[in-house]
N, C-alpha and C. Protein backbone atom coordinates (compact mmCIF):
# COMPACT_ATOMS: atom_id res chain seq x y z
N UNK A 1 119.45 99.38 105.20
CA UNK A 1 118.54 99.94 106.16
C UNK A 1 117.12 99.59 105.73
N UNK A 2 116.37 99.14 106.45
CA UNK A 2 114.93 98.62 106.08
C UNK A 2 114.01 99.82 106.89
N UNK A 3 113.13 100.67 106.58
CA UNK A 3 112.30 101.45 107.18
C UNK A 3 110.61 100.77 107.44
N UNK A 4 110.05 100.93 108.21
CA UNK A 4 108.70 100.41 107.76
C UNK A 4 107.46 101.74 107.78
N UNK A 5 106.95 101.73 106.40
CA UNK A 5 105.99 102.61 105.72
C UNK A 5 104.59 102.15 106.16
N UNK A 6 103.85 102.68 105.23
CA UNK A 6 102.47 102.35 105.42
C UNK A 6 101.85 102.62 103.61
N UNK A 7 100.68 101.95 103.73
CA UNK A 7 99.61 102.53 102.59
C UNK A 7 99.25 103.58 102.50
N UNK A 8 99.51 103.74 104.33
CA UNK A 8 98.81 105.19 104.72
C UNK A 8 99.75 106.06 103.93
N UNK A 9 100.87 105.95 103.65
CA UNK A 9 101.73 106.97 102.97
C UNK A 9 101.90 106.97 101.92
N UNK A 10 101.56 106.39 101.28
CA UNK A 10 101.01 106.07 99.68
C UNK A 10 99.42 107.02 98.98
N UNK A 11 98.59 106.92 100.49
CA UNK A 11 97.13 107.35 99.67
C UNK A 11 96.88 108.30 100.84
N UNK A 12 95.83 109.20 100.32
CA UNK A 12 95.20 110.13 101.39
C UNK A 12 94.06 109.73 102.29
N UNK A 13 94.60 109.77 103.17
CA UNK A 13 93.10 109.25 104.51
C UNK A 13 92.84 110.35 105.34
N UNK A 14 91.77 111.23 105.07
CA UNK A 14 91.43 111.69 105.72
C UNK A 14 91.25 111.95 107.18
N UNK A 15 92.10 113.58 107.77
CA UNK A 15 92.07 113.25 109.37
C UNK A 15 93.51 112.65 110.29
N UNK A 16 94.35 112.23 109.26
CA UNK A 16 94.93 110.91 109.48
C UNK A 16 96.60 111.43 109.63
N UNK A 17 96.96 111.81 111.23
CA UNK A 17 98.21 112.54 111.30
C UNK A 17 98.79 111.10 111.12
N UNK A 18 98.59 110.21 111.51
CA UNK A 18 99.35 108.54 111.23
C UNK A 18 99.92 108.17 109.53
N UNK A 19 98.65 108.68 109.03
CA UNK A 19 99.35 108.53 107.34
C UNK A 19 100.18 109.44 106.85
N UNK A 20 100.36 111.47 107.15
CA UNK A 20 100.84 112.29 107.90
C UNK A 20 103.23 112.07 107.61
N UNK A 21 103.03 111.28 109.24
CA UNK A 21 104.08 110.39 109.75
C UNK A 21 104.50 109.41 108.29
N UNK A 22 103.67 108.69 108.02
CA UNK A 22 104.18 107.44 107.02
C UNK A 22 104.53 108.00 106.20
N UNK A 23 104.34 109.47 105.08
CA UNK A 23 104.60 110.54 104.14
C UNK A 23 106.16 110.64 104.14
N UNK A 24 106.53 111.01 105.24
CA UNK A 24 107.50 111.20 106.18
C UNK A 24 108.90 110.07 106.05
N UNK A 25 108.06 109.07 106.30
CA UNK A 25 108.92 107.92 106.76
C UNK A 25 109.27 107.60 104.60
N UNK A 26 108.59 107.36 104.21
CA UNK A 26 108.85 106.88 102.43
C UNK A 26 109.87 108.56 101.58
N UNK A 27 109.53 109.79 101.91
CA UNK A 27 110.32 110.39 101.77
C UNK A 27 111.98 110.50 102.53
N UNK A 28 111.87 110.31 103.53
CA UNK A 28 113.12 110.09 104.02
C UNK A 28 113.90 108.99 103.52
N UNK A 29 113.25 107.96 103.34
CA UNK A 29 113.81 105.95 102.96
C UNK A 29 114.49 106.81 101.41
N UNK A 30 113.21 107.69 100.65
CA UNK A 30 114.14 107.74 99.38
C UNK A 30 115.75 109.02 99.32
N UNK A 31 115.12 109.72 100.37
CA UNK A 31 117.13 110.11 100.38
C UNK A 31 117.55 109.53 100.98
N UNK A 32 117.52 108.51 101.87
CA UNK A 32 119.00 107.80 102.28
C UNK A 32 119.35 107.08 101.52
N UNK A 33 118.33 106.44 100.46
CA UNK A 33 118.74 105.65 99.72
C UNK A 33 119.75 106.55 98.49
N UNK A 34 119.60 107.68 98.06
CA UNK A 34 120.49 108.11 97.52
C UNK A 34 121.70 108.53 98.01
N UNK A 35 121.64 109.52 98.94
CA UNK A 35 122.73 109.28 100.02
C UNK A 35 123.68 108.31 99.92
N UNK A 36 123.24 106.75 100.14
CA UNK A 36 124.28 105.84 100.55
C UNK A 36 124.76 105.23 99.68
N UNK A 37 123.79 105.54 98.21
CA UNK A 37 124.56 105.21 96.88
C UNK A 37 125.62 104.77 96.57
N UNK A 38 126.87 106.18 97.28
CA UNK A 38 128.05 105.93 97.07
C UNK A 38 128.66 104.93 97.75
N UNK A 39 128.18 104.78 99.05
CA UNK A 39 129.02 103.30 99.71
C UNK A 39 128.66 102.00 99.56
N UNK A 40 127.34 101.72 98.68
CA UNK A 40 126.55 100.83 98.41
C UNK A 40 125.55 100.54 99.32
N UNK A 41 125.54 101.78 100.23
CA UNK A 41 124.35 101.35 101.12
C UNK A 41 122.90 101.14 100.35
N UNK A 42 121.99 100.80 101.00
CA UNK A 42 120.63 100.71 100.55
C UNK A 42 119.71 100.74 101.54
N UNK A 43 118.12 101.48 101.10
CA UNK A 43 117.22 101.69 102.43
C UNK A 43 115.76 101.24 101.32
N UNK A 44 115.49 100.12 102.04
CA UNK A 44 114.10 99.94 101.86
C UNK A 44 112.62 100.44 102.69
N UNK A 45 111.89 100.82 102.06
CA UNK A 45 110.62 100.85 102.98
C UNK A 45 109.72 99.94 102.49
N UNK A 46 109.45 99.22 103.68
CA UNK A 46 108.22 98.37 102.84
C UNK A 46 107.25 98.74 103.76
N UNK A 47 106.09 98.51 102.40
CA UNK A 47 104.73 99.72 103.30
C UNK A 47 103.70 98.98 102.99
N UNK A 48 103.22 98.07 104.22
CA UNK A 48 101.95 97.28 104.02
C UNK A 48 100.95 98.36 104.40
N UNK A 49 99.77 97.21 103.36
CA UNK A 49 98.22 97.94 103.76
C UNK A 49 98.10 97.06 104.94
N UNK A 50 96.90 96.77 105.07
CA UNK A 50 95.90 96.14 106.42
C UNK A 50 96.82 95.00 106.58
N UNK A 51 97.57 94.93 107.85
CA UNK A 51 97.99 93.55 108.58
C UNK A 51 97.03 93.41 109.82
N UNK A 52 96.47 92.02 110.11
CA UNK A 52 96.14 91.17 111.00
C UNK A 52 96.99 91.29 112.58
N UNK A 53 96.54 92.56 113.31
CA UNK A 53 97.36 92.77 114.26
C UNK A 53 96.42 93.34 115.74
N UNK A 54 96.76 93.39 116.91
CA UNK A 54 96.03 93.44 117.84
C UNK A 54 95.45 94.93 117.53
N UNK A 55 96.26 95.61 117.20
CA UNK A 55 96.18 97.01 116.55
C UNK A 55 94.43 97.18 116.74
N UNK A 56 93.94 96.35 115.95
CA UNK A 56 92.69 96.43 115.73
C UNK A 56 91.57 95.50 116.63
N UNK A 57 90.59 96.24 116.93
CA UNK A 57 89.61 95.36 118.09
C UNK A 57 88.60 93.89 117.79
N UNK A 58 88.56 93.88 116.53
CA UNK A 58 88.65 92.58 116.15
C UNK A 58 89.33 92.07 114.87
N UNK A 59 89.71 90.74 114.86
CA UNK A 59 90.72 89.81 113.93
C UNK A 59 90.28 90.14 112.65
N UNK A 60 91.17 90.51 111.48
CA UNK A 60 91.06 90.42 109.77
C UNK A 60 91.94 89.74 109.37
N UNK A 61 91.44 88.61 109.50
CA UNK A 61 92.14 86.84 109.32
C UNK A 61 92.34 87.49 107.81
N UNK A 62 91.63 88.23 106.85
CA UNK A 62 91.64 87.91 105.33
C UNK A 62 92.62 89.38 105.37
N UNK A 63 93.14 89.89 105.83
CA UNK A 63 94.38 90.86 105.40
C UNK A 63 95.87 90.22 105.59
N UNK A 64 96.72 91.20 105.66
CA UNK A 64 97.92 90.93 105.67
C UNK A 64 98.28 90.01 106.98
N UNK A 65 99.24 89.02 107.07
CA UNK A 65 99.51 88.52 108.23
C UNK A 65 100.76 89.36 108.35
N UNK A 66 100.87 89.24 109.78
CA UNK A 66 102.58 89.49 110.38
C UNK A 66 103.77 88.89 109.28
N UNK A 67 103.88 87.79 109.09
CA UNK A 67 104.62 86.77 108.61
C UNK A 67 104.85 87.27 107.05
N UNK A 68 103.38 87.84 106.65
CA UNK A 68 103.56 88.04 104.96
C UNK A 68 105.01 89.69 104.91
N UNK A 69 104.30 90.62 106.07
CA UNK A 69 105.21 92.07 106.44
C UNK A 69 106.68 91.30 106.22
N UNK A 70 106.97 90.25 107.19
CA UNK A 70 108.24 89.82 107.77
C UNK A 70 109.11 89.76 106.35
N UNK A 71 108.51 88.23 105.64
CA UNK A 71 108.90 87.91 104.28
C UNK A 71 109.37 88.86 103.26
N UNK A 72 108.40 89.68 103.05
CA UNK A 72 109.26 91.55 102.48
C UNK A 72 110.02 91.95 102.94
N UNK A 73 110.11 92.15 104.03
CA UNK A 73 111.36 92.64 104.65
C UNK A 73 112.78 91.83 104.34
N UNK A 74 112.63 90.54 104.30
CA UNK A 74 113.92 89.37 104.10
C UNK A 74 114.26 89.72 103.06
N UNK A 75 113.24 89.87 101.91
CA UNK A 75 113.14 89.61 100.34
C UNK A 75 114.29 90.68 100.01
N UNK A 76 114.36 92.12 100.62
CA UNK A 76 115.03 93.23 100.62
C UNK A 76 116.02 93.14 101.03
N UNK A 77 115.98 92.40 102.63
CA UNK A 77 117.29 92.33 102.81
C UNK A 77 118.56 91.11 102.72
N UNK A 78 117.67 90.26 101.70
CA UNK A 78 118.50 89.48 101.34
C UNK A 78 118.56 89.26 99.67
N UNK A 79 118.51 90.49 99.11
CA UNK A 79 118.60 91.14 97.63
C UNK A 79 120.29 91.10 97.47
N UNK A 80 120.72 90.66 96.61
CA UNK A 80 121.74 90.74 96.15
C UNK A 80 122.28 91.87 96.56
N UNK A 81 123.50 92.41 96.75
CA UNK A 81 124.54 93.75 96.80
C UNK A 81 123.83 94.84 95.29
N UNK A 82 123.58 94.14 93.81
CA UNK A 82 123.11 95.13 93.06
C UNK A 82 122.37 95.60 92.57
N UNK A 83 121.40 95.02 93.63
CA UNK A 83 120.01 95.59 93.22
C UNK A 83 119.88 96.21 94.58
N UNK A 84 118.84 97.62 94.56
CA UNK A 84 118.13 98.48 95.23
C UNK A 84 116.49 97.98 95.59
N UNK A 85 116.31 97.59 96.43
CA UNK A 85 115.22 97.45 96.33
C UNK A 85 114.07 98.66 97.28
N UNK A 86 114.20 99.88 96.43
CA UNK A 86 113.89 101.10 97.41
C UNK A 86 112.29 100.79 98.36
N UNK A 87 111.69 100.21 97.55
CA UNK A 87 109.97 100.24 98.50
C UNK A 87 109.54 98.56 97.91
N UNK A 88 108.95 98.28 98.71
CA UNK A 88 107.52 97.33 98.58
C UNK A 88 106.61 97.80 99.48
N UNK A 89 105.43 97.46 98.36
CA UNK A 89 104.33 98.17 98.44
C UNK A 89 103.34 96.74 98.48
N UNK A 90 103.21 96.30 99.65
CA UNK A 90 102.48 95.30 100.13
C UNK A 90 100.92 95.29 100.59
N UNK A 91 99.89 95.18 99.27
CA UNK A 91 98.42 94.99 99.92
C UNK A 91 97.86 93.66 99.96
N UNK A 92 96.79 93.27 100.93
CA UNK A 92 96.23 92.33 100.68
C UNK A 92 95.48 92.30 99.56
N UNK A 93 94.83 90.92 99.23
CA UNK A 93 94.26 90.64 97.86
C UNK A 93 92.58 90.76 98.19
N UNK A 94 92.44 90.76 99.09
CA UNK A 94 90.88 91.26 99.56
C UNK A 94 90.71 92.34 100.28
């Protein structure tokens, strides 16, 4: 199971029922992931900071692209059967 998190749920942002939600979403990813233990299930959240998305009213060519989110996501779900890969925690470098 792949969930998608945020930074926002990682750090406190003031105001911010959206980061709130993401709290939410990384606590839940870590009980299912225990949960499914026994059948070998596994639940990743990967929780980018700033992606490059219409989201926002103008372009941040220098954050995360779509493509970089995507690639984490594969990385997880194409992890071997014995490894867990519970979170990535994806920021840009600027």
């Amino acid at each position: 199971m792949l969930l998608t998190g945020s930074a926002a749920g990682r750090r406190h942002i003031s105001g911010s029922v959206y980061g709130a939600s993401k709290w939410f979403v990384h606590g839940y990813g870590g009980n299912l992931s225990e949960e499914m233990k026994s059948f070998g299930g596994r639940c990743t959240v990967v929780a980018p900071g700033m992606v490059d998305t219409p989201f926002f009213d103008t372009p941040k060519p220098d954050k995360l692209q779509p493509e970089d989110v995507a690639e984490a996501a594969m990385h997880a779900l194409n992890a071997d059967p014995r490894c867990a890969i519970n979170e990535i925690f994806l920021m840009p470098t600027q």
